[in-house]
N, C-alpha and C. Protein backbone atom coordinates (compact mmCIF):
# COMPACT_ATOMS: atom_id res chain seq x y z
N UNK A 1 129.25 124.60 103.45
CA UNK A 1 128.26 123.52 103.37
C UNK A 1 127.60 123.49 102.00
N UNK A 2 127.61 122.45 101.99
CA UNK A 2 126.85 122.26 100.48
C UNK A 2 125.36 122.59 100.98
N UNK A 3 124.65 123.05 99.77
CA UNK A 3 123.29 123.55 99.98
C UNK A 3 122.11 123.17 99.78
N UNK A 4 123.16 122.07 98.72
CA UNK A 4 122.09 121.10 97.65
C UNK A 4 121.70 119.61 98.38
N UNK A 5 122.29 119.77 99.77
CA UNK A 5 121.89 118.49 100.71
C UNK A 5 120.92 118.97 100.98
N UNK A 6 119.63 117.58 101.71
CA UNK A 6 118.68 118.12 102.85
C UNK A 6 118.61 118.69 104.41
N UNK A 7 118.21 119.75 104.24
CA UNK A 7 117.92 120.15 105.62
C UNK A 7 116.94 119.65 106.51
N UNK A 8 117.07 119.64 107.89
CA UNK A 8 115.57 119.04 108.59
C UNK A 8 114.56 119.38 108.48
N UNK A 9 113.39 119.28 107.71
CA UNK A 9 112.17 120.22 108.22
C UNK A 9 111.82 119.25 108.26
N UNK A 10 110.17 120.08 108.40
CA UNK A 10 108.31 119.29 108.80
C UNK A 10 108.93 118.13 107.92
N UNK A 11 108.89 117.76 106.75
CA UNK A 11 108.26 116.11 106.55
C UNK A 11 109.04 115.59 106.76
N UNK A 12 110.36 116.13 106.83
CA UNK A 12 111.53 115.29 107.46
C UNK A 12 111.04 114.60 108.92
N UNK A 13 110.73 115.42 109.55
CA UNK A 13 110.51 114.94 111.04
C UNK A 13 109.15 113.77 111.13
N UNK A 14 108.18 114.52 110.47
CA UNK A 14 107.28 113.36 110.10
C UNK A 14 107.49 112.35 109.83
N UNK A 15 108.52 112.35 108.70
CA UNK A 15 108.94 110.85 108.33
C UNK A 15 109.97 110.21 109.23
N UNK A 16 110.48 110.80 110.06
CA UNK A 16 111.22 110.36 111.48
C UNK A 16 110.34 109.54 112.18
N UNK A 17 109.36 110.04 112.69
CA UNK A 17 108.46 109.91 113.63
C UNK A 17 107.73 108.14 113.12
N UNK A 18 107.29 108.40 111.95
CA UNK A 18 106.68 107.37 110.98
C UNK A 18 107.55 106.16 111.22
N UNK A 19 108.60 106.62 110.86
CA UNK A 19 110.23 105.63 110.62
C UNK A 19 110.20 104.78 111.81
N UNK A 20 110.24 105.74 112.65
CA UNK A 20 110.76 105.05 114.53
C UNK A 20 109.13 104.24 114.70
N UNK A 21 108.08 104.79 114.30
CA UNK A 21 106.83 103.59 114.92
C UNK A 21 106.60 102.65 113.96
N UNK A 22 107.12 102.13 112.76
CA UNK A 22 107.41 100.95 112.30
C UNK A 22 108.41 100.21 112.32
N UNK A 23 109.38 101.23 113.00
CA UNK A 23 110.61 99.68 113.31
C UNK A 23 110.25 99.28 114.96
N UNK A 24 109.54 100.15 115.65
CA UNK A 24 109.36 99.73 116.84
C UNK A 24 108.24 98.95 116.94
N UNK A 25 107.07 98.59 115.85
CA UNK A 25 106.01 97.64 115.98
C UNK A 25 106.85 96.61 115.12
N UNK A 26 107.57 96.76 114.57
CA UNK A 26 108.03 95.44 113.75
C UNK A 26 109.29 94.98 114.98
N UNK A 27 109.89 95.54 115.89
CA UNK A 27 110.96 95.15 116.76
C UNK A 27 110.25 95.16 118.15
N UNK A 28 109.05 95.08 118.40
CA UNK A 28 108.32 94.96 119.91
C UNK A 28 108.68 93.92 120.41
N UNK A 29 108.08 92.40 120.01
CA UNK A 29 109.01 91.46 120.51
C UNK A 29 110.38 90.97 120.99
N UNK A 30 111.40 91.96 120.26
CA UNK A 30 112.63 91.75 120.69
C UNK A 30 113.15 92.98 121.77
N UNK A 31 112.43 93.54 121.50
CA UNK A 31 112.59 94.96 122.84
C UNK A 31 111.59 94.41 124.20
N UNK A 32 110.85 93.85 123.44
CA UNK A 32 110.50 93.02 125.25
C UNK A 32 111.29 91.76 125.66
N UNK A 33 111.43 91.09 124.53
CA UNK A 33 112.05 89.91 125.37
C UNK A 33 113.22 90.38 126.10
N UNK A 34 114.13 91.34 125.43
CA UNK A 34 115.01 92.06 126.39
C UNK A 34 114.96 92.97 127.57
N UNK A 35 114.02 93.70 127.40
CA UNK A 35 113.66 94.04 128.78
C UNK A 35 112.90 92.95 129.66
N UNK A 36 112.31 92.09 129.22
CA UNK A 36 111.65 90.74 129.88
C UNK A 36 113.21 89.95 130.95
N UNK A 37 114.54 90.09 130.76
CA UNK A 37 115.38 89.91 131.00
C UNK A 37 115.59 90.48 132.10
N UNK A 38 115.81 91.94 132.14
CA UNK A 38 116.21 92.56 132.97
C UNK A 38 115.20 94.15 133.60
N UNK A 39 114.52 94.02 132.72
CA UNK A 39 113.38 94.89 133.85
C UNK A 39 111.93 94.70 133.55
N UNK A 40 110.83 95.50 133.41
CA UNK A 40 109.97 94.81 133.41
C UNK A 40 109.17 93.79 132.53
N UNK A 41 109.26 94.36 131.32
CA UNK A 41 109.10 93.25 129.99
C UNK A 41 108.19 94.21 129.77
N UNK A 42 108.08 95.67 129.61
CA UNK A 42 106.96 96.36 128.74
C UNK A 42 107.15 96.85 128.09
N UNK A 43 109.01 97.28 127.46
CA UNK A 43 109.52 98.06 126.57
C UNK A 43 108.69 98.31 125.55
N UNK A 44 108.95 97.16 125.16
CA UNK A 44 108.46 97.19 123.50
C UNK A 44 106.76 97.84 123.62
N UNK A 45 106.37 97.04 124.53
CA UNK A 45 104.56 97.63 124.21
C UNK A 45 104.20 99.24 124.65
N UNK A 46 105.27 99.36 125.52
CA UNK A 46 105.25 100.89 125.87
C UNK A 46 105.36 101.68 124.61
N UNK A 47 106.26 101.84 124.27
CA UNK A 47 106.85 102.38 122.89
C UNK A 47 106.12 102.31 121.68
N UNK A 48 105.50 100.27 121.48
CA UNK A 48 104.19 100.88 120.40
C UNK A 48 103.52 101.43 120.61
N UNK A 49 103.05 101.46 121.62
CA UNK A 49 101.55 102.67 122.36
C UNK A 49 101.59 103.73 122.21
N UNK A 50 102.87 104.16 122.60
CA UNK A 50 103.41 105.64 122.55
C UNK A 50 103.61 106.67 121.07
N UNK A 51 104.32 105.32 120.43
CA UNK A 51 104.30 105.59 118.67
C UNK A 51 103.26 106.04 118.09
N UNK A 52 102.52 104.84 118.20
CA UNK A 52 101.30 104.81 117.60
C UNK A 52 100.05 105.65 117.77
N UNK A 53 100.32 106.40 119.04
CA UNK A 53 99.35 107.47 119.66
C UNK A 53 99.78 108.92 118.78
N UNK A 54 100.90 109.00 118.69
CA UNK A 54 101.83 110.02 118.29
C UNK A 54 101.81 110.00 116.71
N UNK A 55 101.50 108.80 116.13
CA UNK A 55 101.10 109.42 114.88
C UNK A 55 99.92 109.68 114.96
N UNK A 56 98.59 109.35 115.77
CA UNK A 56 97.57 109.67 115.53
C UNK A 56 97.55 111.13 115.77
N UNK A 57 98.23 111.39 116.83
CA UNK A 57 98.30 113.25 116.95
C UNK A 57 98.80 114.03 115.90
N UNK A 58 100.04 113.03 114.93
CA UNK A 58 100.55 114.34 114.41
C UNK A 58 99.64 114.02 112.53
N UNK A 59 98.39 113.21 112.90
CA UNK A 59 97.83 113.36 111.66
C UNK A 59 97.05 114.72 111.83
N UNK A 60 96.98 115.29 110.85
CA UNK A 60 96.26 116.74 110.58
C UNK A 60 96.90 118.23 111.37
N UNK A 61 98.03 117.84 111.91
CA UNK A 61 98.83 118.82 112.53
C UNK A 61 99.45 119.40 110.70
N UNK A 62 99.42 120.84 110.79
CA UNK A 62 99.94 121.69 110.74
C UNK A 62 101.49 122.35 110.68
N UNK A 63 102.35 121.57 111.09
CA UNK A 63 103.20 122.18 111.64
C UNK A 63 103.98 123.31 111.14
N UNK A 64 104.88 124.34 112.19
CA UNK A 64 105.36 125.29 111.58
C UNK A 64 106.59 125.52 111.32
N UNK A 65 107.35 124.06 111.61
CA UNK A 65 108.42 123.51 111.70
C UNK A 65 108.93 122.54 111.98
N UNK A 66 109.71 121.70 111.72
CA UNK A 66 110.29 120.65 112.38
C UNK A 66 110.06 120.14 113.80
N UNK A 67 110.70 121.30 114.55
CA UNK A 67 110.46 121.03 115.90
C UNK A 67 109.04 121.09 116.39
N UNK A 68 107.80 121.43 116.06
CA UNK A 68 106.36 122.06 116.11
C UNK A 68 106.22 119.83 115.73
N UNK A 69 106.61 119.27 115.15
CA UNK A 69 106.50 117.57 114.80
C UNK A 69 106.96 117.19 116.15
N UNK A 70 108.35 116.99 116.71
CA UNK A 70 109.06 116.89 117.35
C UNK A 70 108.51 116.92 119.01
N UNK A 71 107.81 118.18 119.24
CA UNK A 71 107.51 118.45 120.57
C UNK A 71 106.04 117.98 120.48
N UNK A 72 105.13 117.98 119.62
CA UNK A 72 103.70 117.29 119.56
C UNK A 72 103.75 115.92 120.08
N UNK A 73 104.90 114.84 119.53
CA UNK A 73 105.48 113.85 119.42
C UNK A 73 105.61 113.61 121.12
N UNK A 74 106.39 114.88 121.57
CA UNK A 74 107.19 114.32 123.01
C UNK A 74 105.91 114.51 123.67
N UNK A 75 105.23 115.21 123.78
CA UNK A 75 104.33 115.69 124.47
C UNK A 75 103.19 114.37 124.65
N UNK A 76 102.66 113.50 123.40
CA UNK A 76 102.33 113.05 123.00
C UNK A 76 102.75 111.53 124.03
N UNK A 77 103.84 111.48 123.69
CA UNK A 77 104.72 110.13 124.69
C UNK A 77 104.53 110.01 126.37
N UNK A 78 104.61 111.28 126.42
CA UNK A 78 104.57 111.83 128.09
C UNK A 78 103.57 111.35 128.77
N UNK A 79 102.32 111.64 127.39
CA UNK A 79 101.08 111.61 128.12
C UNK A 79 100.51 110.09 128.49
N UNK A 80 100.68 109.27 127.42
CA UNK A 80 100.65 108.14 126.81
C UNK A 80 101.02 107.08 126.92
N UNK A 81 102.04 106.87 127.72
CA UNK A 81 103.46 105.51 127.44
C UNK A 81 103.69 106.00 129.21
N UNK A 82 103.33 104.37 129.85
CA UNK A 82 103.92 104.48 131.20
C UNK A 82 105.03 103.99 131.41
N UNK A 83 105.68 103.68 132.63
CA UNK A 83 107.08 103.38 132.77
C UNK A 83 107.82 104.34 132.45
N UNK A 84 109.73 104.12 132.26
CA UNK A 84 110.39 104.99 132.27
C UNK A 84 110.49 105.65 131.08
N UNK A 85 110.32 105.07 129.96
CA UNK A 85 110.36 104.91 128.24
C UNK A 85 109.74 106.55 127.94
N UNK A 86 108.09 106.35 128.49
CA UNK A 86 107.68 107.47 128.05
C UNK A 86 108.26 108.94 128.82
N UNK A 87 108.25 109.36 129.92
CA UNK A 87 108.91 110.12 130.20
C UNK A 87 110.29 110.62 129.21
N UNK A 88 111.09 109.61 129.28
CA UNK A 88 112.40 109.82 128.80
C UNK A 88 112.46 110.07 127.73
N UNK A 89 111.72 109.50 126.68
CA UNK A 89 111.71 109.71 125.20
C UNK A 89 110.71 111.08 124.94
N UNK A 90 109.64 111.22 126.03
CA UNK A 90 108.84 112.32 125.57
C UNK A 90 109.85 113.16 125.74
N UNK A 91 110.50 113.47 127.18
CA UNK A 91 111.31 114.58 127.36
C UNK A 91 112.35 114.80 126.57
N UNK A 92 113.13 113.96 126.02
CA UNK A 92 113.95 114.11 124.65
C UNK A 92 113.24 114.91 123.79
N UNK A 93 112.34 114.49 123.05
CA UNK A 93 112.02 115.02 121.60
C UNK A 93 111.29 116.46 121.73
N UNK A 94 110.43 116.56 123.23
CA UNK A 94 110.67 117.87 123.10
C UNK A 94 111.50 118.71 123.27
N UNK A 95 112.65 118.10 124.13
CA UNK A 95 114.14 118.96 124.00
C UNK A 95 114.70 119.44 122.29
N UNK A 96 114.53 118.21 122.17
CA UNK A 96 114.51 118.37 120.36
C UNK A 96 114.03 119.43 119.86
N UNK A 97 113.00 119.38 119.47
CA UNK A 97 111.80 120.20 119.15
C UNK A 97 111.91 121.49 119.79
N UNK A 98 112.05 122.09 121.23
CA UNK A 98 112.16 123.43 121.42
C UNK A 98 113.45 123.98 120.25
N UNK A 99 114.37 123.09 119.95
CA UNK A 99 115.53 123.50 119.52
C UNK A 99 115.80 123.80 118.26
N UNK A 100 114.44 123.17 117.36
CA UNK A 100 114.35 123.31 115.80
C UNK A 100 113.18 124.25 115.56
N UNK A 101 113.01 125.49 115.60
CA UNK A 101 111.70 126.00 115.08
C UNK A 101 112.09 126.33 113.84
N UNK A 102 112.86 126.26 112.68
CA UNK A 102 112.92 125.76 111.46
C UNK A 102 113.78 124.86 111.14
N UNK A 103 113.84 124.41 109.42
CA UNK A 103 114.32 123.72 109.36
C UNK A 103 116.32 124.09 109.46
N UNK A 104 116.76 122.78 109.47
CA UNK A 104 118.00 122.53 110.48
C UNK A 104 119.26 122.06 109.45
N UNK A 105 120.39 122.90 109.18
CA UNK A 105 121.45 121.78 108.75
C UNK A 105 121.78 120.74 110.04
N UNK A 106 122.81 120.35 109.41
CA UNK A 106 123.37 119.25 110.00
C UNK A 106 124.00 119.83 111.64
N UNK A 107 124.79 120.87 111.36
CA UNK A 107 125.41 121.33 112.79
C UNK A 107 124.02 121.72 113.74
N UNK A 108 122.92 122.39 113.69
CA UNK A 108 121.84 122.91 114.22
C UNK A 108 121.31 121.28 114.71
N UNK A 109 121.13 120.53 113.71
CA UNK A 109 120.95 119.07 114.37
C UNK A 109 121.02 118.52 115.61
N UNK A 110 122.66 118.61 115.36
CA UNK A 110 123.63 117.87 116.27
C UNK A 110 123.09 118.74 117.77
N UNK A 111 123.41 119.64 117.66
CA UNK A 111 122.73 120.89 119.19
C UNK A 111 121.75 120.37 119.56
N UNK A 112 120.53 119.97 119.03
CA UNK A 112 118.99 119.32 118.94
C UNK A 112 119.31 118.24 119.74
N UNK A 113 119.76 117.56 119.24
CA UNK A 113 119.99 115.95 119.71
C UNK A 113 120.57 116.14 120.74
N UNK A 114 121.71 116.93 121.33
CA UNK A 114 122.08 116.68 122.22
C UNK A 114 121.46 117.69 123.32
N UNK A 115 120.58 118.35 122.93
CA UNK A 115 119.43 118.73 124.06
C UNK A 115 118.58 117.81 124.59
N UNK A 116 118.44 117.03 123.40
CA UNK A 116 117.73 115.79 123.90
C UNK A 116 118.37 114.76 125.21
N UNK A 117 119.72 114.85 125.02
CA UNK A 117 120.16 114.08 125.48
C UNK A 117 120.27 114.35 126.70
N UNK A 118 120.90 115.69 126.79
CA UNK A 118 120.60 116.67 128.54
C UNK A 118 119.03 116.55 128.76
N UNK A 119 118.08 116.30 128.36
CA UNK A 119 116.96 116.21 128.93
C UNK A 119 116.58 114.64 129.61
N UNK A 120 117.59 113.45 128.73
CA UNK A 120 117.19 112.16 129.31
C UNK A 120 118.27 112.49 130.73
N UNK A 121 119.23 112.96 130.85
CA UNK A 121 120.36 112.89 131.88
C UNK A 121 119.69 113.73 132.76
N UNK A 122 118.91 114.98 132.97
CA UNK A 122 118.25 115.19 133.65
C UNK A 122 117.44 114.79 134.79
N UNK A 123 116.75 114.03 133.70
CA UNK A 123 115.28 113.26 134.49
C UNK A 123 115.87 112.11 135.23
N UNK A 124 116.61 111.25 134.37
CA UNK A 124 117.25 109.54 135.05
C UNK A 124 118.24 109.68 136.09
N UNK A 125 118.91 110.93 135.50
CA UNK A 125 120.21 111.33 136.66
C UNK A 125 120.97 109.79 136.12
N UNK A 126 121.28 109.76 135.30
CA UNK A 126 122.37 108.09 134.61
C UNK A 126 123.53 109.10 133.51
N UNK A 127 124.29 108.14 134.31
CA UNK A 127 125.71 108.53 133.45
C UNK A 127 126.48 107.80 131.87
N UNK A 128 126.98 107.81 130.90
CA UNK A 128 127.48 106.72 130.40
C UNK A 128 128.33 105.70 131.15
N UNK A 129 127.91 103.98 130.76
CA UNK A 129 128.20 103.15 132.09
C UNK A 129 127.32 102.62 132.42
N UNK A 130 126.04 102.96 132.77
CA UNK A 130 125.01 102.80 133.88
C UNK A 130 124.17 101.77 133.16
N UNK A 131 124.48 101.64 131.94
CA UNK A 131 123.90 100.86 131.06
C UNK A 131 122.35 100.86 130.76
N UNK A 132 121.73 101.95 129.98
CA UNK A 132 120.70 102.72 130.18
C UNK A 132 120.66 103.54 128.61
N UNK A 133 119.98 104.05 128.38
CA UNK A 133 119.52 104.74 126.99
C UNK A 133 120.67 105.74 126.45
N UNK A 134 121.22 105.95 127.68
CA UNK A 134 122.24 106.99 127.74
C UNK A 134 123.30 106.62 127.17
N UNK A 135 124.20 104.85 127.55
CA UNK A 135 124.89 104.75 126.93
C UNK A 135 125.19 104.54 124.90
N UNK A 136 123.64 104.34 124.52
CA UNK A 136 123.70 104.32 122.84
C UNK A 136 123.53 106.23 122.63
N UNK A 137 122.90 106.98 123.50
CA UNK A 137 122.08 108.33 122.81
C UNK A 137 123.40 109.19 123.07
N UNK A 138 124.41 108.71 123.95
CA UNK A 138 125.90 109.94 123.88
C UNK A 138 126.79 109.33 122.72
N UNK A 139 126.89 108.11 122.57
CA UNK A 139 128.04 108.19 120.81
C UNK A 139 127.67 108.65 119.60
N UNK A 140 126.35 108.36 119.89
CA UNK A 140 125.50 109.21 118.69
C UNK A 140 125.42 110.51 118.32
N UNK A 141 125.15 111.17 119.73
CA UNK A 141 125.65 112.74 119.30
C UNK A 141 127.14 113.01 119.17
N UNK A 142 127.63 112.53 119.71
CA UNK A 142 129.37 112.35 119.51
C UNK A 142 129.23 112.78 118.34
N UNK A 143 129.04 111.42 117.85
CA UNK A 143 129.55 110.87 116.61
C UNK A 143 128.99 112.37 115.03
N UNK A 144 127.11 112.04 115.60
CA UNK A 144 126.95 113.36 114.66
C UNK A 144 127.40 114.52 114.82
N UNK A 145 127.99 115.03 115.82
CA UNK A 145 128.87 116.39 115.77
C UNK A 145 129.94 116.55 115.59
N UNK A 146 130.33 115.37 115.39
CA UNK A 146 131.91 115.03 114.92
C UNK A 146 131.79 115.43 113.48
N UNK A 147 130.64 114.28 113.12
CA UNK A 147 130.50 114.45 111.36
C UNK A 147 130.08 115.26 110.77
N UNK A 148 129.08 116.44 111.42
CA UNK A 148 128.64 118.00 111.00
C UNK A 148 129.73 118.79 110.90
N UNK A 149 130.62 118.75 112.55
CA UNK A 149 131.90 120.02 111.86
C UNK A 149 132.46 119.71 111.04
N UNK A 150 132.64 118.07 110.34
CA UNK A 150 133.64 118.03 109.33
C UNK A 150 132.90 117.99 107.78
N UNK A 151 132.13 118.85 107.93
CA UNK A 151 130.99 119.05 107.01
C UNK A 151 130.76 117.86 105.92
N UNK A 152 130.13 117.03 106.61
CA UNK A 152 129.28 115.92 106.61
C UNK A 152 127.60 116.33 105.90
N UNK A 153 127.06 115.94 105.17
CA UNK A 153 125.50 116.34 105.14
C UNK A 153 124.86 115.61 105.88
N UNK A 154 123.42 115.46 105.87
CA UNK A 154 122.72 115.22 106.69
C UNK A 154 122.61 113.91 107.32
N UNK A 155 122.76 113.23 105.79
CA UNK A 155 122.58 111.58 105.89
C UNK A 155 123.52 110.33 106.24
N UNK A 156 125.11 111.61 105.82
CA UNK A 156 126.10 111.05 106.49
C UNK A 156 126.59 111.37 107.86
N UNK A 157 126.14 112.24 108.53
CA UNK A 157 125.97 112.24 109.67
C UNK A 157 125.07 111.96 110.70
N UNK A 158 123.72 111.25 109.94
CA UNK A 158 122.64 110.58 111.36
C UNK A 158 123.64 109.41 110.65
N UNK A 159 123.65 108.36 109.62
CA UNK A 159 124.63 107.36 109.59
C UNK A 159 125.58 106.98 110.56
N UNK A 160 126.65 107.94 110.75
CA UNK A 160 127.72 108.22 111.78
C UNK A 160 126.93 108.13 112.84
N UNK A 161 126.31 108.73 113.27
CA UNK A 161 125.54 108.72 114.33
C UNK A 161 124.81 106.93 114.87
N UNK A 162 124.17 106.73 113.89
CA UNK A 162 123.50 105.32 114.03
C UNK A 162 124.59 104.67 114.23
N UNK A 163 125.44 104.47 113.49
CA UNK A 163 126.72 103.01 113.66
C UNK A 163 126.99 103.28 115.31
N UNK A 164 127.06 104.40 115.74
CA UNK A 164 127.74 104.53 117.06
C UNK A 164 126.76 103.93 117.89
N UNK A 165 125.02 104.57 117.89
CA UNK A 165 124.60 103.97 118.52
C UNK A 165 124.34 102.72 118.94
N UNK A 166 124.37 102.26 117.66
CA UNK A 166 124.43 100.39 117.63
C UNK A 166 125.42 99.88 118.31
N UNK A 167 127.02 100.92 117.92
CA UNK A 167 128.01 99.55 118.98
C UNK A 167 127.46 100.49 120.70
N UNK A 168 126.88 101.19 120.67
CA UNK A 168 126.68 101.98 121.88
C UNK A 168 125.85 100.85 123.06
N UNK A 169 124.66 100.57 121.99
CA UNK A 169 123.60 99.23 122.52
C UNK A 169 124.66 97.65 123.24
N UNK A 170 125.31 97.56 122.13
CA UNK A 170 126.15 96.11 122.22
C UNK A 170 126.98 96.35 123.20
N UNK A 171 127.54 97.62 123.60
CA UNK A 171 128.59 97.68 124.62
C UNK A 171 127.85 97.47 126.25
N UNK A 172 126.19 97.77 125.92
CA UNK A 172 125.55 97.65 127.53
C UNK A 172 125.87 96.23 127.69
N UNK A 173 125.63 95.36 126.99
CA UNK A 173 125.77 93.92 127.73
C UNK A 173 126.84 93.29 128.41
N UNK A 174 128.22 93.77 128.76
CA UNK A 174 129.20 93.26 129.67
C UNK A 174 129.02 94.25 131.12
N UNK A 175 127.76 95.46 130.76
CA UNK A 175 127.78 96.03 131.86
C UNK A 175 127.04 95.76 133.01
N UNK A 176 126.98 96.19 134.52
CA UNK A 176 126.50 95.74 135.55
C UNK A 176 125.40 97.15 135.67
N UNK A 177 123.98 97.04 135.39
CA UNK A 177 123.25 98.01 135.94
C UNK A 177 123.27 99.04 136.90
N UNK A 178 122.96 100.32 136.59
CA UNK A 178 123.05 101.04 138.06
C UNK A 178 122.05 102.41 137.87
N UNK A 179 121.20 101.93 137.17
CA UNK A 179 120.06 102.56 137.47
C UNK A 179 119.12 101.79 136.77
N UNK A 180 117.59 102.47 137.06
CA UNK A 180 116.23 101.82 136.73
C UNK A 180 116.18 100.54 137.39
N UNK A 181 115.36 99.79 136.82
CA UNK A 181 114.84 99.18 137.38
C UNK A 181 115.97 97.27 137.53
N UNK A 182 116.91 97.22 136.44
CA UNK A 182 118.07 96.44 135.96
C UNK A 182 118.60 96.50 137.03
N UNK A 183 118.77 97.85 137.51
CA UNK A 183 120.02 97.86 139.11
C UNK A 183 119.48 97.05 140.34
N UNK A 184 118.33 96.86 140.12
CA UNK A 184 118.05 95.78 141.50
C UNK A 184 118.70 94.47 141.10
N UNK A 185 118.69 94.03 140.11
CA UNK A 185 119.26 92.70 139.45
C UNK A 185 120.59 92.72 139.96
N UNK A 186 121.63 93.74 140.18
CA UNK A 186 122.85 93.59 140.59
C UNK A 186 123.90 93.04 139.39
N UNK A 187 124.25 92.18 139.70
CA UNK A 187 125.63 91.34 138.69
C UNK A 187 124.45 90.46 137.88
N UNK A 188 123.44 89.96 137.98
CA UNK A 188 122.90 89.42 137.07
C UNK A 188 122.60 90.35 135.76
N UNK A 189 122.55 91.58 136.06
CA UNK A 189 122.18 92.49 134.93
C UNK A 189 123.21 92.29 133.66
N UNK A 190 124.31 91.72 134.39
CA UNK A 190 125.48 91.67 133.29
C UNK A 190 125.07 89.99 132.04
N UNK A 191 126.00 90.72 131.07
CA UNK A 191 125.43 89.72 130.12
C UNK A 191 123.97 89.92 129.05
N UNK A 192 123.25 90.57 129.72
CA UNK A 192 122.12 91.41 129.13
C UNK A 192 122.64 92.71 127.85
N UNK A 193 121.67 92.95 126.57
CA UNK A 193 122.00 93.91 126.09
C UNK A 193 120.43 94.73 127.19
N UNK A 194 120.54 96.50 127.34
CA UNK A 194 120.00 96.88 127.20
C UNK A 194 118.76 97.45 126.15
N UNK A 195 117.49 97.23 127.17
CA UNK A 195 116.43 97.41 125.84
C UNK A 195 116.99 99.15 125.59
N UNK A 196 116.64 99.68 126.33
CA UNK A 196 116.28 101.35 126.25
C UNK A 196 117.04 101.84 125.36
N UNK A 197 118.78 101.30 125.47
CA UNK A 197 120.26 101.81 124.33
C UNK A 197 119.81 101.34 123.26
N UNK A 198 118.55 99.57 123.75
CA UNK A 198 118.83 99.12 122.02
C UNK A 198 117.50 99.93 121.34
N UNK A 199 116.37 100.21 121.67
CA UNK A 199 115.15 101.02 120.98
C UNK A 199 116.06 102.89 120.59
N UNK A 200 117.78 102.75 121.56
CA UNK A 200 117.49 104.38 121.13
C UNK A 200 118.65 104.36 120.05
N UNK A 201 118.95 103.17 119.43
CA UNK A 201 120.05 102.67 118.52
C UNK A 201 118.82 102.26 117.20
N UNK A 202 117.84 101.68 117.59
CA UNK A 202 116.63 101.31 116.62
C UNK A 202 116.06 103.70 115.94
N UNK A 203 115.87 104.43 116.66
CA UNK A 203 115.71 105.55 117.10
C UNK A 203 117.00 106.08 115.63
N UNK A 204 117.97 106.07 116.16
CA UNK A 204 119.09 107.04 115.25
C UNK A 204 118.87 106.41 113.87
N UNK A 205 118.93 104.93 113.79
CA UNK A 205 119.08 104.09 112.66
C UNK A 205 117.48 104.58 111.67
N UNK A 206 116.59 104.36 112.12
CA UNK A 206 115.75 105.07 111.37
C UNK A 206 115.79 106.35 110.65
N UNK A 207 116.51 107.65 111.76
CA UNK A 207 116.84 108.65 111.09
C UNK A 207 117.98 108.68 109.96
N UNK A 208 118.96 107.79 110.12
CA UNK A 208 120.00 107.66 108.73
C UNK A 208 119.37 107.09 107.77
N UNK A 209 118.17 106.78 108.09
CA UNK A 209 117.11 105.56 106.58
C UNK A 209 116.66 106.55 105.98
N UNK A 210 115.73 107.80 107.18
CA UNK A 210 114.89 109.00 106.24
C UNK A 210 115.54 109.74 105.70
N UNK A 211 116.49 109.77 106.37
CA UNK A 211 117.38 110.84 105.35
C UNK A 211 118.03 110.65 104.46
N UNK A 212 118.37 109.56 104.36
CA UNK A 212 119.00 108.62 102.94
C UNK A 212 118.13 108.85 102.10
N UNK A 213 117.10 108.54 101.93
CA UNK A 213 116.27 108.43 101.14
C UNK A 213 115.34 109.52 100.84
């Protein structure tokens, strides 16, 4: 591995955190009108609430690592953000976060993320298919652990990661719901993109921005 790439730490994650609550107050409207579609229409406002609470916590934090951002964050969501959003996303990032107590190459990452991801499959009990957060947040880790073993740095592997999630989002819409709250809709669910794949495709894409840069 090259050495002279960035690794994850504290301001990395900070600036994660930062990243994801300005594309999610600048994308609220379109994360509700899509969940306004097919479940309740609070996506988007859940998520700014949740954001926006979560930077207020992690101003004057300390942290002693990456993950010490990460789990303040989830913890933060849990408490904060009703509906399914907060649960799911809190319980992610502190999956995250138990998993980074320093900073992280790229392979240590990929492990992170996909703790996260066993923590949304946990709680929802949703499979890829089900057309749900799950189907953008599994190509993504795919994809970044694909691009870490092939020693990828950091930025080209949340990248890899983001493109997947995005076609991850676009692929929910020919699907028929079968969990949350979409699955009562039945066959109407079809035709819909999912909000949850598309905020967790908004989610990766931010991280290939901070780390680019």
């Amino acid at each position: 591995m090259d050495f002279d790439t960035p690794l994850f730490d504290s301001p990395l994650a900070e600036a994660w955190i930062r990243a994801i609550a300005a594309a999610v107050e600048e994308e609220q409207a379109r994360l509700t009108e899509l969940d306004s579609a097919i479940g309740d229409g609070d996506h988007g406002s859940n998520l700014q609430r949740g954001f926006a609470a979560a930077l207020t916590a992690l101003d004057g934090l300390q942290p002693t690592g990456p993950g010490a951002v990460l789990s303040k964050t989830g913890a933060t969501l849990i408490s904060k953000v009703g509906g399914a959003s907060g649960p799911l996303y809190g319980k992610a990032f502190r999956a995250i976060g138990a998993a980074l107590p320093e900073p992280a190459d790229p392979a240590v990452l990929a492990e992170a993320l996909a703790a996260g991801l066993d923590a949304i499959r946990a709680l929802g009990k949703a499979e890829p298919g089900d057309k749900t957060i799950v189907d953008a947040w599994t190509p993504a880790v795919a994809a970044f652990r694909t691009a870490a073993a092939a020693g990828a740095t950091l930025p080209e592997a949340a990248t890899a990661a983001a493109d997947a999630a995005d076609q991850g989002a676009r692929d929910t819409v020919p699907l028929q719901a079968r969990k949350g709250r979409a699955s009562y809709l039945g066959e109407r669910s079809i035709g819909h993109q999912d909000p949850g794949a598309t905020s967790t495709a908004l989610l990766f894409r931010t991280l290939a921005d901070i780390t680019s840069h």
